[in-house]
Protein backbone atom coordinates (compact mmCIF):
# COMPACT_ATOMS: atom_id res chain seq x y z
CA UNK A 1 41.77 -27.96 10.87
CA UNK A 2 39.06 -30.61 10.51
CA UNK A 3 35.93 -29.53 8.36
CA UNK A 4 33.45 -28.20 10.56
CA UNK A 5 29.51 -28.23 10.07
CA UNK A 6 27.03 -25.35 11.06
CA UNK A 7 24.16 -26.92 11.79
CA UNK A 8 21.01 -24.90 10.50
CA UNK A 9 18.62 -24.54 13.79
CA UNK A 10 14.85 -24.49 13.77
CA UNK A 11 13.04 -21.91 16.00
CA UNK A 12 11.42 -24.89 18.24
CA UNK A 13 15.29 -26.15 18.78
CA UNK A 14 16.28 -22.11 19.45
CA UNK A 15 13.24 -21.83 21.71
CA UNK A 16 14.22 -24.85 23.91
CA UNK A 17 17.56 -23.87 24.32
CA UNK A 18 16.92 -20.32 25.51
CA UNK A 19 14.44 -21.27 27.78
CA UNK A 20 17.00 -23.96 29.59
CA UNK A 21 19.44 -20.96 30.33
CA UNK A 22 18.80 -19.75 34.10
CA UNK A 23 17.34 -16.42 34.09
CA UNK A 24 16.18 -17.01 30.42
CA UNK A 25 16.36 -13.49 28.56
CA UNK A 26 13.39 -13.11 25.93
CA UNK A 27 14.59 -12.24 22.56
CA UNK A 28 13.08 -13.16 19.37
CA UNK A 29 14.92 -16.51 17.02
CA UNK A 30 15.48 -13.88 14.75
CA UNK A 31 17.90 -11.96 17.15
CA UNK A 32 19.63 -15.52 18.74
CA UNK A 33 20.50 -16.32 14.70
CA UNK A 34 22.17 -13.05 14.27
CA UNK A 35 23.94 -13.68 17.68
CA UNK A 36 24.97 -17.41 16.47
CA UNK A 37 26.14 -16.69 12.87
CA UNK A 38 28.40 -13.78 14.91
CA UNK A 39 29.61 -16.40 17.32
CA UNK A 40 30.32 -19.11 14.58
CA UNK A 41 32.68 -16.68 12.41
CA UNK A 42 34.54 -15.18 15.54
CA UNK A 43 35.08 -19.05 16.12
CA UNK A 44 36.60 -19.74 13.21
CA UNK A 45 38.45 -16.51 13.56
CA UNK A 46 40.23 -17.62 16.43
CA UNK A 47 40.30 -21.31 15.00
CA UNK A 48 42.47 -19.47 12.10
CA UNK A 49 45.17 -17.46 14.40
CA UNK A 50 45.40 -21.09 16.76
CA UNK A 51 46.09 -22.80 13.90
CA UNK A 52 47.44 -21.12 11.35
CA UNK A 53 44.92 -20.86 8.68
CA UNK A 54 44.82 -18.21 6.20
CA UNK A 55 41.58 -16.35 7.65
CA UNK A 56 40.75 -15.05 3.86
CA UNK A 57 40.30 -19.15 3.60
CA UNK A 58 38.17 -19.42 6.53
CA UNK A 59 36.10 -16.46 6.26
CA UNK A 60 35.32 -17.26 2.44
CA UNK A 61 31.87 -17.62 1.11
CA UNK A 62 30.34 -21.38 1.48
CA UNK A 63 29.83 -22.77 -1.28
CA UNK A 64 26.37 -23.72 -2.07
CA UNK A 65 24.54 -26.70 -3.69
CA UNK A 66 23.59 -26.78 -7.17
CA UNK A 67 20.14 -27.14 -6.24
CA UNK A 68 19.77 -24.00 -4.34
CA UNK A 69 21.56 -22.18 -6.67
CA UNK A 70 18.56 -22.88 -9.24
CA UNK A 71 15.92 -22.20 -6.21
CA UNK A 72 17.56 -18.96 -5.99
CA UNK A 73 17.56 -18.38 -10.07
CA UNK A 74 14.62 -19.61 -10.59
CA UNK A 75 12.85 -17.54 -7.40
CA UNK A 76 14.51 -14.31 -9.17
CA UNK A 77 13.26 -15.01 -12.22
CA UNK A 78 9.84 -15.85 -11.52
CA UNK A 79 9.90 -12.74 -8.93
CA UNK A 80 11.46 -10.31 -12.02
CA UNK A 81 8.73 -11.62 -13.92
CA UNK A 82 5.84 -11.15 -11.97
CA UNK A 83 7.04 -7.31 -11.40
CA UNK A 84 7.27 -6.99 -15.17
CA UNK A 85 3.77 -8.46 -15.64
CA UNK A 86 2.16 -6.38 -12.83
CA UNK A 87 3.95 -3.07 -14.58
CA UNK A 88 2.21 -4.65 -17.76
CA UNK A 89 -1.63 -5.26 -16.77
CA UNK A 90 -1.69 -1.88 -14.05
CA UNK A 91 0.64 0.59 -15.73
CA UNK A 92 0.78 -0.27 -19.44
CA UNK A 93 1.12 3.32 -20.34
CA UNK A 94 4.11 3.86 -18.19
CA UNK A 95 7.34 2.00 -20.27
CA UNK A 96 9.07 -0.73 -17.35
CA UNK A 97 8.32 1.63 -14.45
CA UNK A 98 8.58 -0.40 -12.08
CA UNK A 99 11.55 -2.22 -13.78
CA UNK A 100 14.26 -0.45 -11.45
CA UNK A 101 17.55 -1.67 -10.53
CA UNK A 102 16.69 -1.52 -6.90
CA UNK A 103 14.14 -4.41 -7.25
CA UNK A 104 16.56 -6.36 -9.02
CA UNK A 105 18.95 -5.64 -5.82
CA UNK A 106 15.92 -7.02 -3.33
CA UNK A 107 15.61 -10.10 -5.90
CA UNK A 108 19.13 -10.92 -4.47
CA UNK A 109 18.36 -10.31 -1.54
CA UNK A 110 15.06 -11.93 -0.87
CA UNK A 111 16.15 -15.48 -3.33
CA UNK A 112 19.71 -15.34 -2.44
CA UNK A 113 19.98 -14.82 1.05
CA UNK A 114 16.12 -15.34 2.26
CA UNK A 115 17.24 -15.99 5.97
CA UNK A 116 19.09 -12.28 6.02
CA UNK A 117 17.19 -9.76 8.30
CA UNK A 118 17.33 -7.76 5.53
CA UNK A 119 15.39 -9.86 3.51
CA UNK A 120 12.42 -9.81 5.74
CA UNK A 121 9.00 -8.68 4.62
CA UNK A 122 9.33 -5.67 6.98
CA UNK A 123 12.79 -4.20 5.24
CA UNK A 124 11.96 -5.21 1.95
CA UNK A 125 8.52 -2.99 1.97
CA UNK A 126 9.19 -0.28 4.96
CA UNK A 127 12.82 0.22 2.71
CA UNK A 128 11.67 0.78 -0.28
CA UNK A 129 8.32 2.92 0.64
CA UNK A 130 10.25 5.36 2.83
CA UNK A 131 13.17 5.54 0.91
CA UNK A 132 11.44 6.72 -2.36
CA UNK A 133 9.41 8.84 -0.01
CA UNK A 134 13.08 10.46 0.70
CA UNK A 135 14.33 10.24 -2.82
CA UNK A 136 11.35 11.76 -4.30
CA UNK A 137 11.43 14.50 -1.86
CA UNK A 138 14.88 15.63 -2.21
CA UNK A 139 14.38 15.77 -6.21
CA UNK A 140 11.62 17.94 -5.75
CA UNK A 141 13.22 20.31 -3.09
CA UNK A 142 16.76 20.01 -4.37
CA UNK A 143 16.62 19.03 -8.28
CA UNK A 144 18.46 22.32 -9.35
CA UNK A 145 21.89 20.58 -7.39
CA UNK A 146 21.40 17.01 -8.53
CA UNK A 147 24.43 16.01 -7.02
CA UNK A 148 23.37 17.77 -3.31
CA UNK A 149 19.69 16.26 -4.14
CA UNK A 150 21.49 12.32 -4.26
CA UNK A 151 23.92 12.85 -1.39
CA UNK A 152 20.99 14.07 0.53
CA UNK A 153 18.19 11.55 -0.01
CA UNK A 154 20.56 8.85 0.25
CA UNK A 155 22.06 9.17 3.41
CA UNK A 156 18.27 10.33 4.93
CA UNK A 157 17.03 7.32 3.36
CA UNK A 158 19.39 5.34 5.43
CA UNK A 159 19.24 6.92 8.50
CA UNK A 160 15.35 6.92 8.30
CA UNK A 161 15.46 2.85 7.61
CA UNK A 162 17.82 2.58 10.97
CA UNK A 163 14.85 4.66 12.79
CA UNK A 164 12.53 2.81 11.84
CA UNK A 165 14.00 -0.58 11.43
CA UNK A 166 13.80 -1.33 7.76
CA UNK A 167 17.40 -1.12 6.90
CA UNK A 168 17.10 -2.88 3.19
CA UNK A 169 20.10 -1.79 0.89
CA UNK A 170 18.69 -1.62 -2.33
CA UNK A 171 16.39 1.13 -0.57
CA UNK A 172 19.34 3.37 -0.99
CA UNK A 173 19.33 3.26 -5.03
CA UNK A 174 15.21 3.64 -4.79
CA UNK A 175 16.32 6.63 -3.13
CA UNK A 176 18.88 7.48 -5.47
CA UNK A 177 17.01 6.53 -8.68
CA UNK A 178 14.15 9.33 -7.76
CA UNK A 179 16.94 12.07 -8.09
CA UNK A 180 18.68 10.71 -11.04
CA UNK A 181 16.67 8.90 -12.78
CA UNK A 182 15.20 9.37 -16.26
CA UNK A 183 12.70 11.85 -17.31
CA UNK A 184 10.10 9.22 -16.90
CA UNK A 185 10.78 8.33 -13.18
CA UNK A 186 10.54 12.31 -13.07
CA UNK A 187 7.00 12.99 -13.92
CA UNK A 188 5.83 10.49 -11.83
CA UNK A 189 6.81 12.82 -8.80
CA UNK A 190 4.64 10.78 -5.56
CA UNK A 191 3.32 8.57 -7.42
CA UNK A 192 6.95 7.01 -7.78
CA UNK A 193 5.76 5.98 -3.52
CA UNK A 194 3.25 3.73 -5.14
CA UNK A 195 4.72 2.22 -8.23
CA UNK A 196 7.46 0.56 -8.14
CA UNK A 197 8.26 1.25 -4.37
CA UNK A 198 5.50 -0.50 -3.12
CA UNK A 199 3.80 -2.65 -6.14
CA UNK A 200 7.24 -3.70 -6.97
CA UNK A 201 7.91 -5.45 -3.80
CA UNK A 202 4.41 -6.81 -2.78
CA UNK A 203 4.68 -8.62 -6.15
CA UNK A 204 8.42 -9.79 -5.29
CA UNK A 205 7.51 -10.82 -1.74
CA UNK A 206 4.02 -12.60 -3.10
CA UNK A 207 6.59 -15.12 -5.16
CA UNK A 208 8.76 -15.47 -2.31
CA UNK A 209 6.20 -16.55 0.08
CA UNK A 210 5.69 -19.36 -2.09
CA UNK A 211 8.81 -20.05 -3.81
CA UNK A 212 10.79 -19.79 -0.80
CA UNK A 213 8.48 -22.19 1.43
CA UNK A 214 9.08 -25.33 -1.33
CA UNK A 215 10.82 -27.84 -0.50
CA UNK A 216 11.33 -29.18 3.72
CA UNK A 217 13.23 -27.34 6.46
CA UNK A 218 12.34 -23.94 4.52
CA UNK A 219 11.23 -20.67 5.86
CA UNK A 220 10.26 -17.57 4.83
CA UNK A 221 9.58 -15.15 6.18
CA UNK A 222 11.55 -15.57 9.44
CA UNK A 223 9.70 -12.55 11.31
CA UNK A 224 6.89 -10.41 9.81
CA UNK A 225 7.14 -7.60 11.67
């Protein structure tokens, strides 16, 4: 099969489109992306069973360019280091608190995949906030069964990010972390809601905002809200 190219849209070109379509339905770009990635890869679904490509070969990952493999490093970086600084000048008596595996899992998200729904500002904050809301919670209520206490706040984290449409994975471990964390993330009880749930992010999405609007056809965020 010939090499095919996906051609990355801007909303004015989305926007045009839609609006030629008799009896023009009004969704947001966000929601005609999500519909057009879905299209492409059924496409080369049935591309693969016409002819006869292994679909583990045409499903693969692309393969990016060098140079936004470094945009991506160096986004995460800076964005790592700005949380650890923040932690540093606000919370110097509290050791890395806001140093959590979770906001290394949004630095992925936000640098690696910036154009992802569930990289948007919305997820990244809403997830996090409501899920250590949950996580904190279920320590406090259900600590004596730890392994009740993780079960629970994790899968009411989730369900409360699909209510509320904020569905951002690493809000699961922020969730998680507030059960079974360390002593430290312990004593912080609520204030675990403030720092790192929402510190942490603001200062990850404050580098994104500029990081990931260098450089032409760039975007980020692609919705706010």
């Amino acid at each position: 099969m010939a090499d095919t190219l996906e051609i990355e849209l801007d909303d004015e070109d989305i926007l045009l489109a839609m609006q030629s379509v008799p009896d023009y339905l009004d969704i947001t770009t966000s929601d005609f992306r999500i519909v057009y990635h879905a299209a492409y890869r059924h496409g080369l679904r049935h591309a693969a069973r016409t002819e006869a490509m292994p679909l583990a070969r045409v499903l693969e990952p692309p393969r990016l360019a060098l140079s936004e493999i470094a945009r991506s490093w160096a986004g995460a970086f800076v964005g790592m280091a700005a949380v650890a600084g923040v932690n540093r000048l606000l919370f110097p008596h509290i050791a890395a608190a806001m140093m959590i595996g979770s906001i290394g899992a949004t630095a992925a998200l936000v640098f690696g995949a910036m154009r992802s729904p569930l990289a948007q500002p919305r997820n990244v904050l809403g997830g996090h906030v409501l899920s250590a809301l949950v996580g904190v919670t279920c320590a406090q209520l259900l600590g004596g069964q730890p392994w009740l206490a993780g079960a629970v706040a994790v899968a009411s984290a989730i369900a409360l990010m699909h209510l509320t449409r904020t569905l951002h994975p690493p809000g699961g471990a922020t969730a998680l972390i507030a059960v079974m964390g360390s002593a430290d993330i312990h004593r912080l009880g609520y204030f675990y809601i403030l720092a790192p749930a929402t510190i942490g992010p603001l200062a990850m999405l404050a580098v994104a905002l500029v990081l990931n609007n260098l450089g032409a056809g760039r975007r980020y965020p692609e919705v706010w809200i």
